[in-house]
Protein backbone atom coordinates (compact mmCIF):
# COMPACT_ATOMS: atom_id res chain seq x y z
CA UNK A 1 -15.38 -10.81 -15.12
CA UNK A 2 -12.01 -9.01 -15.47
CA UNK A 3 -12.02 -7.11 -18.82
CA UNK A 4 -8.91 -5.28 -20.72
CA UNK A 5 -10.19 -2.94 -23.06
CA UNK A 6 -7.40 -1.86 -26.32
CA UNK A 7 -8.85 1.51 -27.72
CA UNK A 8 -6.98 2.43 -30.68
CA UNK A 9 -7.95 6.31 -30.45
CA UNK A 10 -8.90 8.75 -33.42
CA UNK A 11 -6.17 12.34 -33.20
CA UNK A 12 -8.96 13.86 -35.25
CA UNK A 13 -11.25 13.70 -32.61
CA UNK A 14 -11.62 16.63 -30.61
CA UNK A 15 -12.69 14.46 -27.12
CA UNK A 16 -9.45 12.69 -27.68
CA UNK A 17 -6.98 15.62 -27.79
CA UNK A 18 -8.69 17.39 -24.92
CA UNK A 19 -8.37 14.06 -23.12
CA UNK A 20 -4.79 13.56 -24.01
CA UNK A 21 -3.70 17.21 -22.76
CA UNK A 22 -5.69 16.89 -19.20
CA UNK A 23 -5.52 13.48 -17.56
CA UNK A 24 -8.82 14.75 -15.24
CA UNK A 25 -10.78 15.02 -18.75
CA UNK A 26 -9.49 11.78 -19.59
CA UNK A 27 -10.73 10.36 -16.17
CA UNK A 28 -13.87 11.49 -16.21
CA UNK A 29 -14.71 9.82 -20.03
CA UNK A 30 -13.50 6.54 -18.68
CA UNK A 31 -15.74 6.74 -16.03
CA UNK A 32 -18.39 6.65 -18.54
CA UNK A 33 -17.51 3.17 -19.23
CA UNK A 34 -18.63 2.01 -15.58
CA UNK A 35 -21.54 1.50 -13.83
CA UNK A 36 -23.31 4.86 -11.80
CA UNK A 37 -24.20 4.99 -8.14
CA UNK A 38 -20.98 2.77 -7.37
CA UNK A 39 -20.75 4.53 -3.84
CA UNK A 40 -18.07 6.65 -2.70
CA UNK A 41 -15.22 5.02 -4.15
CA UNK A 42 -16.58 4.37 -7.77
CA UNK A 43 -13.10 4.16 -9.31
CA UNK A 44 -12.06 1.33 -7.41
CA UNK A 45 -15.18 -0.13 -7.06
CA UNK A 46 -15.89 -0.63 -11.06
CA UNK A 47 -12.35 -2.02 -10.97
CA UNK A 48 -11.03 1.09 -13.40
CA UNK A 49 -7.64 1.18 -14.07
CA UNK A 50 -5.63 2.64 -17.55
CA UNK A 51 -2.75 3.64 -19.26
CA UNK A 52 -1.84 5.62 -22.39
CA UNK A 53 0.77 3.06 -24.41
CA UNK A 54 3.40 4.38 -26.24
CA UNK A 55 3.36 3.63 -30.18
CA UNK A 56 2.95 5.86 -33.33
CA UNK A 57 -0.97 5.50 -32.69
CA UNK A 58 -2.63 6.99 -29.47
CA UNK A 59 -3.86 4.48 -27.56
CA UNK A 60 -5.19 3.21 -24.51
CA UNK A 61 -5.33 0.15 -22.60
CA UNK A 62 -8.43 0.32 -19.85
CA UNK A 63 -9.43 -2.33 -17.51
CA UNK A 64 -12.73 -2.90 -15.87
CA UNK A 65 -14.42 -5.44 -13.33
CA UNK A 66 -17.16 -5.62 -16.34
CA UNK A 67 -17.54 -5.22 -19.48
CA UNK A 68 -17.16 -1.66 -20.30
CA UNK A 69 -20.27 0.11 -21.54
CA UNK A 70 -19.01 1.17 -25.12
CA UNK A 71 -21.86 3.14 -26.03
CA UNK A 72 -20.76 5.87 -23.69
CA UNK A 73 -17.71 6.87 -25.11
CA UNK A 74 -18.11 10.23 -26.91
CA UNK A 75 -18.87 9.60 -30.96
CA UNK A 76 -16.14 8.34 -33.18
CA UNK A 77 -13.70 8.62 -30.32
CA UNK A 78 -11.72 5.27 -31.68
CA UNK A 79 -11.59 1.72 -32.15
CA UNK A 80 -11.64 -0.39 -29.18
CA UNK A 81 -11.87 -4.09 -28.52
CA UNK A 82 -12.44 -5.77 -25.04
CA UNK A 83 -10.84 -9.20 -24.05
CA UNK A 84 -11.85 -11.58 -20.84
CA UNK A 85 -9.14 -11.78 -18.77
CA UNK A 86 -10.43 -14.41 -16.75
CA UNK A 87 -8.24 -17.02 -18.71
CA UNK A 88 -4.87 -15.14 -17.66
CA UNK A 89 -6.10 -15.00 -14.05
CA UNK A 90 -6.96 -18.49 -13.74
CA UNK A 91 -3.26 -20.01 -15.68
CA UNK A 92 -0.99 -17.71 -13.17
CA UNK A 93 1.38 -20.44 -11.72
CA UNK A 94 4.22 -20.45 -9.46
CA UNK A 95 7.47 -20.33 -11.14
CA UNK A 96 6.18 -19.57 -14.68
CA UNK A 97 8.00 -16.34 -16.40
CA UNK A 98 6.15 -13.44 -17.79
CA UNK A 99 6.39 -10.23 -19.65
CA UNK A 100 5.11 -7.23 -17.74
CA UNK A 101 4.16 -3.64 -18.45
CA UNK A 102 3.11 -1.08 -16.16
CA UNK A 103 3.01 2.65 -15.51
CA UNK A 104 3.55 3.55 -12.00
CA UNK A 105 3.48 6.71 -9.70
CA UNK A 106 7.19 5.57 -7.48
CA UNK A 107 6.52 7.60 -4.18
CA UNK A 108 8.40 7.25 -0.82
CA UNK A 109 7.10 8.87 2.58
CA UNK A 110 9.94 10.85 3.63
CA UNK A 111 9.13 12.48 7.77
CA UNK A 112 12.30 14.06 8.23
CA UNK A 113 11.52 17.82 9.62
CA UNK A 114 7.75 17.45 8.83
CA UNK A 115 6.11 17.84 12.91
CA UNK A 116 2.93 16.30 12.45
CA UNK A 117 2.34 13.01 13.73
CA UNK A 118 -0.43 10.65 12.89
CA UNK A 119 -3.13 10.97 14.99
CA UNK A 120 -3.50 6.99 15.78
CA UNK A 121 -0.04 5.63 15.35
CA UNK A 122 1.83 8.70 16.99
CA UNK A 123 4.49 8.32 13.78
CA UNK A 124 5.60 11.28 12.01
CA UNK A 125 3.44 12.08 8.71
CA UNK A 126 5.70 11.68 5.80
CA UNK A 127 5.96 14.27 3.08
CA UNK A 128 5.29 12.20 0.01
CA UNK A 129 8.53 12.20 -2.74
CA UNK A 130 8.94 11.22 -6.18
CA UNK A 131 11.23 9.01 -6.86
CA UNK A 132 13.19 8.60 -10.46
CA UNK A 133 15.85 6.53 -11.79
CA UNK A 134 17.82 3.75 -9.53
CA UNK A 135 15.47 4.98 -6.85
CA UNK A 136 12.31 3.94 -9.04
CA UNK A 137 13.64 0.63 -10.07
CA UNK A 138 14.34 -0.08 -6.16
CA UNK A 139 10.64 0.81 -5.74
CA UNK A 140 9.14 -1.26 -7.91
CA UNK A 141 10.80 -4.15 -7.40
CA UNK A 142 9.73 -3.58 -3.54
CA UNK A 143 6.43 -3.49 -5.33
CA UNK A 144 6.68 -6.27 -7.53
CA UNK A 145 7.65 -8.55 -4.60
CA UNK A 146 4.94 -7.82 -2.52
CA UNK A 147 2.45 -8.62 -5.91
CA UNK A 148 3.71 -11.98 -6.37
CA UNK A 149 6.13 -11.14 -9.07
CA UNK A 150 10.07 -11.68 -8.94
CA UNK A 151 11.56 -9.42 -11.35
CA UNK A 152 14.50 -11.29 -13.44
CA UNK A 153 14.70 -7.73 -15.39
CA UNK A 154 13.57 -4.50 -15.36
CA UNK A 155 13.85 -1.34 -17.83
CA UNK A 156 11.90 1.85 -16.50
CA UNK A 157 11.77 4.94 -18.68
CA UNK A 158 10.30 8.52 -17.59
CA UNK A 159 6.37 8.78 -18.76
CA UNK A 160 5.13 11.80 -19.46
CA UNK A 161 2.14 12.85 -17.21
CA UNK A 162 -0.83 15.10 -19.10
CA UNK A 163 -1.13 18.20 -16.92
CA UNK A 164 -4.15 19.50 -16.11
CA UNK A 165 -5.50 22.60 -16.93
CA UNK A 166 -4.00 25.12 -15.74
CA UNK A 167 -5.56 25.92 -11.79
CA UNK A 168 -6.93 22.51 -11.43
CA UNK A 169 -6.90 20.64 -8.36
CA UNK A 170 -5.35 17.38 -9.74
CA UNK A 171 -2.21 16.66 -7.77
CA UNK A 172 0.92 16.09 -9.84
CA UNK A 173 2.72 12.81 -10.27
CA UNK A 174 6.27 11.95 -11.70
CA UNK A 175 5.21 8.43 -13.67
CA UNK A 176 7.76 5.83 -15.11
CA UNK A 177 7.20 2.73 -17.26
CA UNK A 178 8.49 -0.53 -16.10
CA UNK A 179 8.75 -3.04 -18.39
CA UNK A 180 11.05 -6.73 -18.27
CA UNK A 181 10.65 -9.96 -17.15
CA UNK A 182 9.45 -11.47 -13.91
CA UNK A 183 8.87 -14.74 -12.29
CA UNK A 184 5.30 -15.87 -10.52
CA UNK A 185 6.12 -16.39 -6.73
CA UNK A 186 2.44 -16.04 -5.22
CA UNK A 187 -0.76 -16.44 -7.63
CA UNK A 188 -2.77 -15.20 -4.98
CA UNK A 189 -1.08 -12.09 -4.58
CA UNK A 190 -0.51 -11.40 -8.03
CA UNK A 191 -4.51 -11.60 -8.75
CA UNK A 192 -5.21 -9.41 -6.15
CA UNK A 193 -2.78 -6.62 -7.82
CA UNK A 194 -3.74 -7.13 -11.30
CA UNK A 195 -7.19 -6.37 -10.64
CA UNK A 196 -6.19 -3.34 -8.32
CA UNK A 197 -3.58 -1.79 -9.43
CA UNK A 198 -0.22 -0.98 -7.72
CA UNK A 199 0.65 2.12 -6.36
CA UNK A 200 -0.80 5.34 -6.41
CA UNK A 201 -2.29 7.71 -8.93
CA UNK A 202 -5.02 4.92 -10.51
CA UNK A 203 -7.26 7.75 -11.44
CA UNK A 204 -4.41 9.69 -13.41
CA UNK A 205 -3.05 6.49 -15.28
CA UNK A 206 -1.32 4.59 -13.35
CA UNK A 207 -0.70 1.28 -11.71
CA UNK A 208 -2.68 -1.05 -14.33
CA UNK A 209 -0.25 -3.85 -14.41
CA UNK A 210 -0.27 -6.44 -18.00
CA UNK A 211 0.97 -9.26 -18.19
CA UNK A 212 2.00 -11.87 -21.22
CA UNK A 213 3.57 -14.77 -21.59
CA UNK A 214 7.35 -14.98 -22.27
């Protein structure tokens, strides 16, 4: 069972600012929500994916391959209610329009002048680049495609990413939101990405892709 978590979050709260200001804080009090011992991968393996939405009130949107485990959360930390997504997965159809949201890390492997080549593949390593503007749109509709979705429009604005503290080993992403309208092409596909995310940065709050109807 797919669940989408809406946690309204309290300002007051002293967890929640020091999660807000350092995404790796923030991380680790999700993480809380899942299940322990989930082997060496436990982010991806409990399914965890989430993204701060923009709005007068702080709040985040977290998804899980269970229910989330509540209880965990630090004390008065917010209001949150948990929806089944199972419905959504199971009325995805060809051709239907939706609304989508998501907050993305747009990177492009760029080799030129980097020496090193991949051990198996003999290719030149890229040197990962962020990519903003016209150059993020392209990407995520490179993206989109390949998750089933045919974007009929697309509006992506600069996120701001919480730094970490200062000397922590966090690497740094440039995020933008995506948000518009897009066509089903492959139900399959687009399952597959909603319940792992697209792109990278998953543990810093990105990639969780939502869906609605038009």
């Amino acid at each position: 069972m797919t669940s989408l978590t809406r946690i309204t979050l309290d300002p007051r709260n002293a967890a929640v600012r020091a999660d807000l200001a350092d995404v790796d804080s923030l991380h680790k009090t999700l993480m809380r929500l899942v299940p322990d011992h989930t082997g060496p991968t436990p982010r991806a393996t409990a399914g965890l994916l989430f993204r701060t939405e923009p709005g007068p009130d702080p709040t985040l949107l977290v998804q899980t391959a269970h229910p989330p485990r509540l209880t965990a959360l630090p004390t008065n930390y917010g209001t949150a209610r948990t929806l089944d997504l199972t419905p959504l997965l199971n009325s995805l159809t060809p051709g239907h329009t939706m609304r989508y949201r998501i907050t993305a890390a747009p990177t492009a492997a760029r080799s030129a002048g980097n020496p090193t080549r991949h051990p198996v593949t003999g290719k030149r390593r890229g040197k990962i680049t962020h990519l903003t503007g016209d150059d993020a749109i392209s990407w995520w509709q490179r993206r989109a495609a390949g998750a089933g979705l045919e974007p009929v429009t697309v509006s992506g604005l600069p996120r701001p990413f919480p730094r970490t503290q200062l000397g922590a080993s966090a690497p740094y992403f440039t995020l933008t939101q995506f948000d518009g309208f897009a066509r089903i092409t492959d139900p399959s596909l687009l399952t597959d990405a909603l319940r792992h995310g697209i792109g990278r940065a998953k543990s810093y709050g990105a990639g969780l892709l939502s869906l609605a109807p038009a």
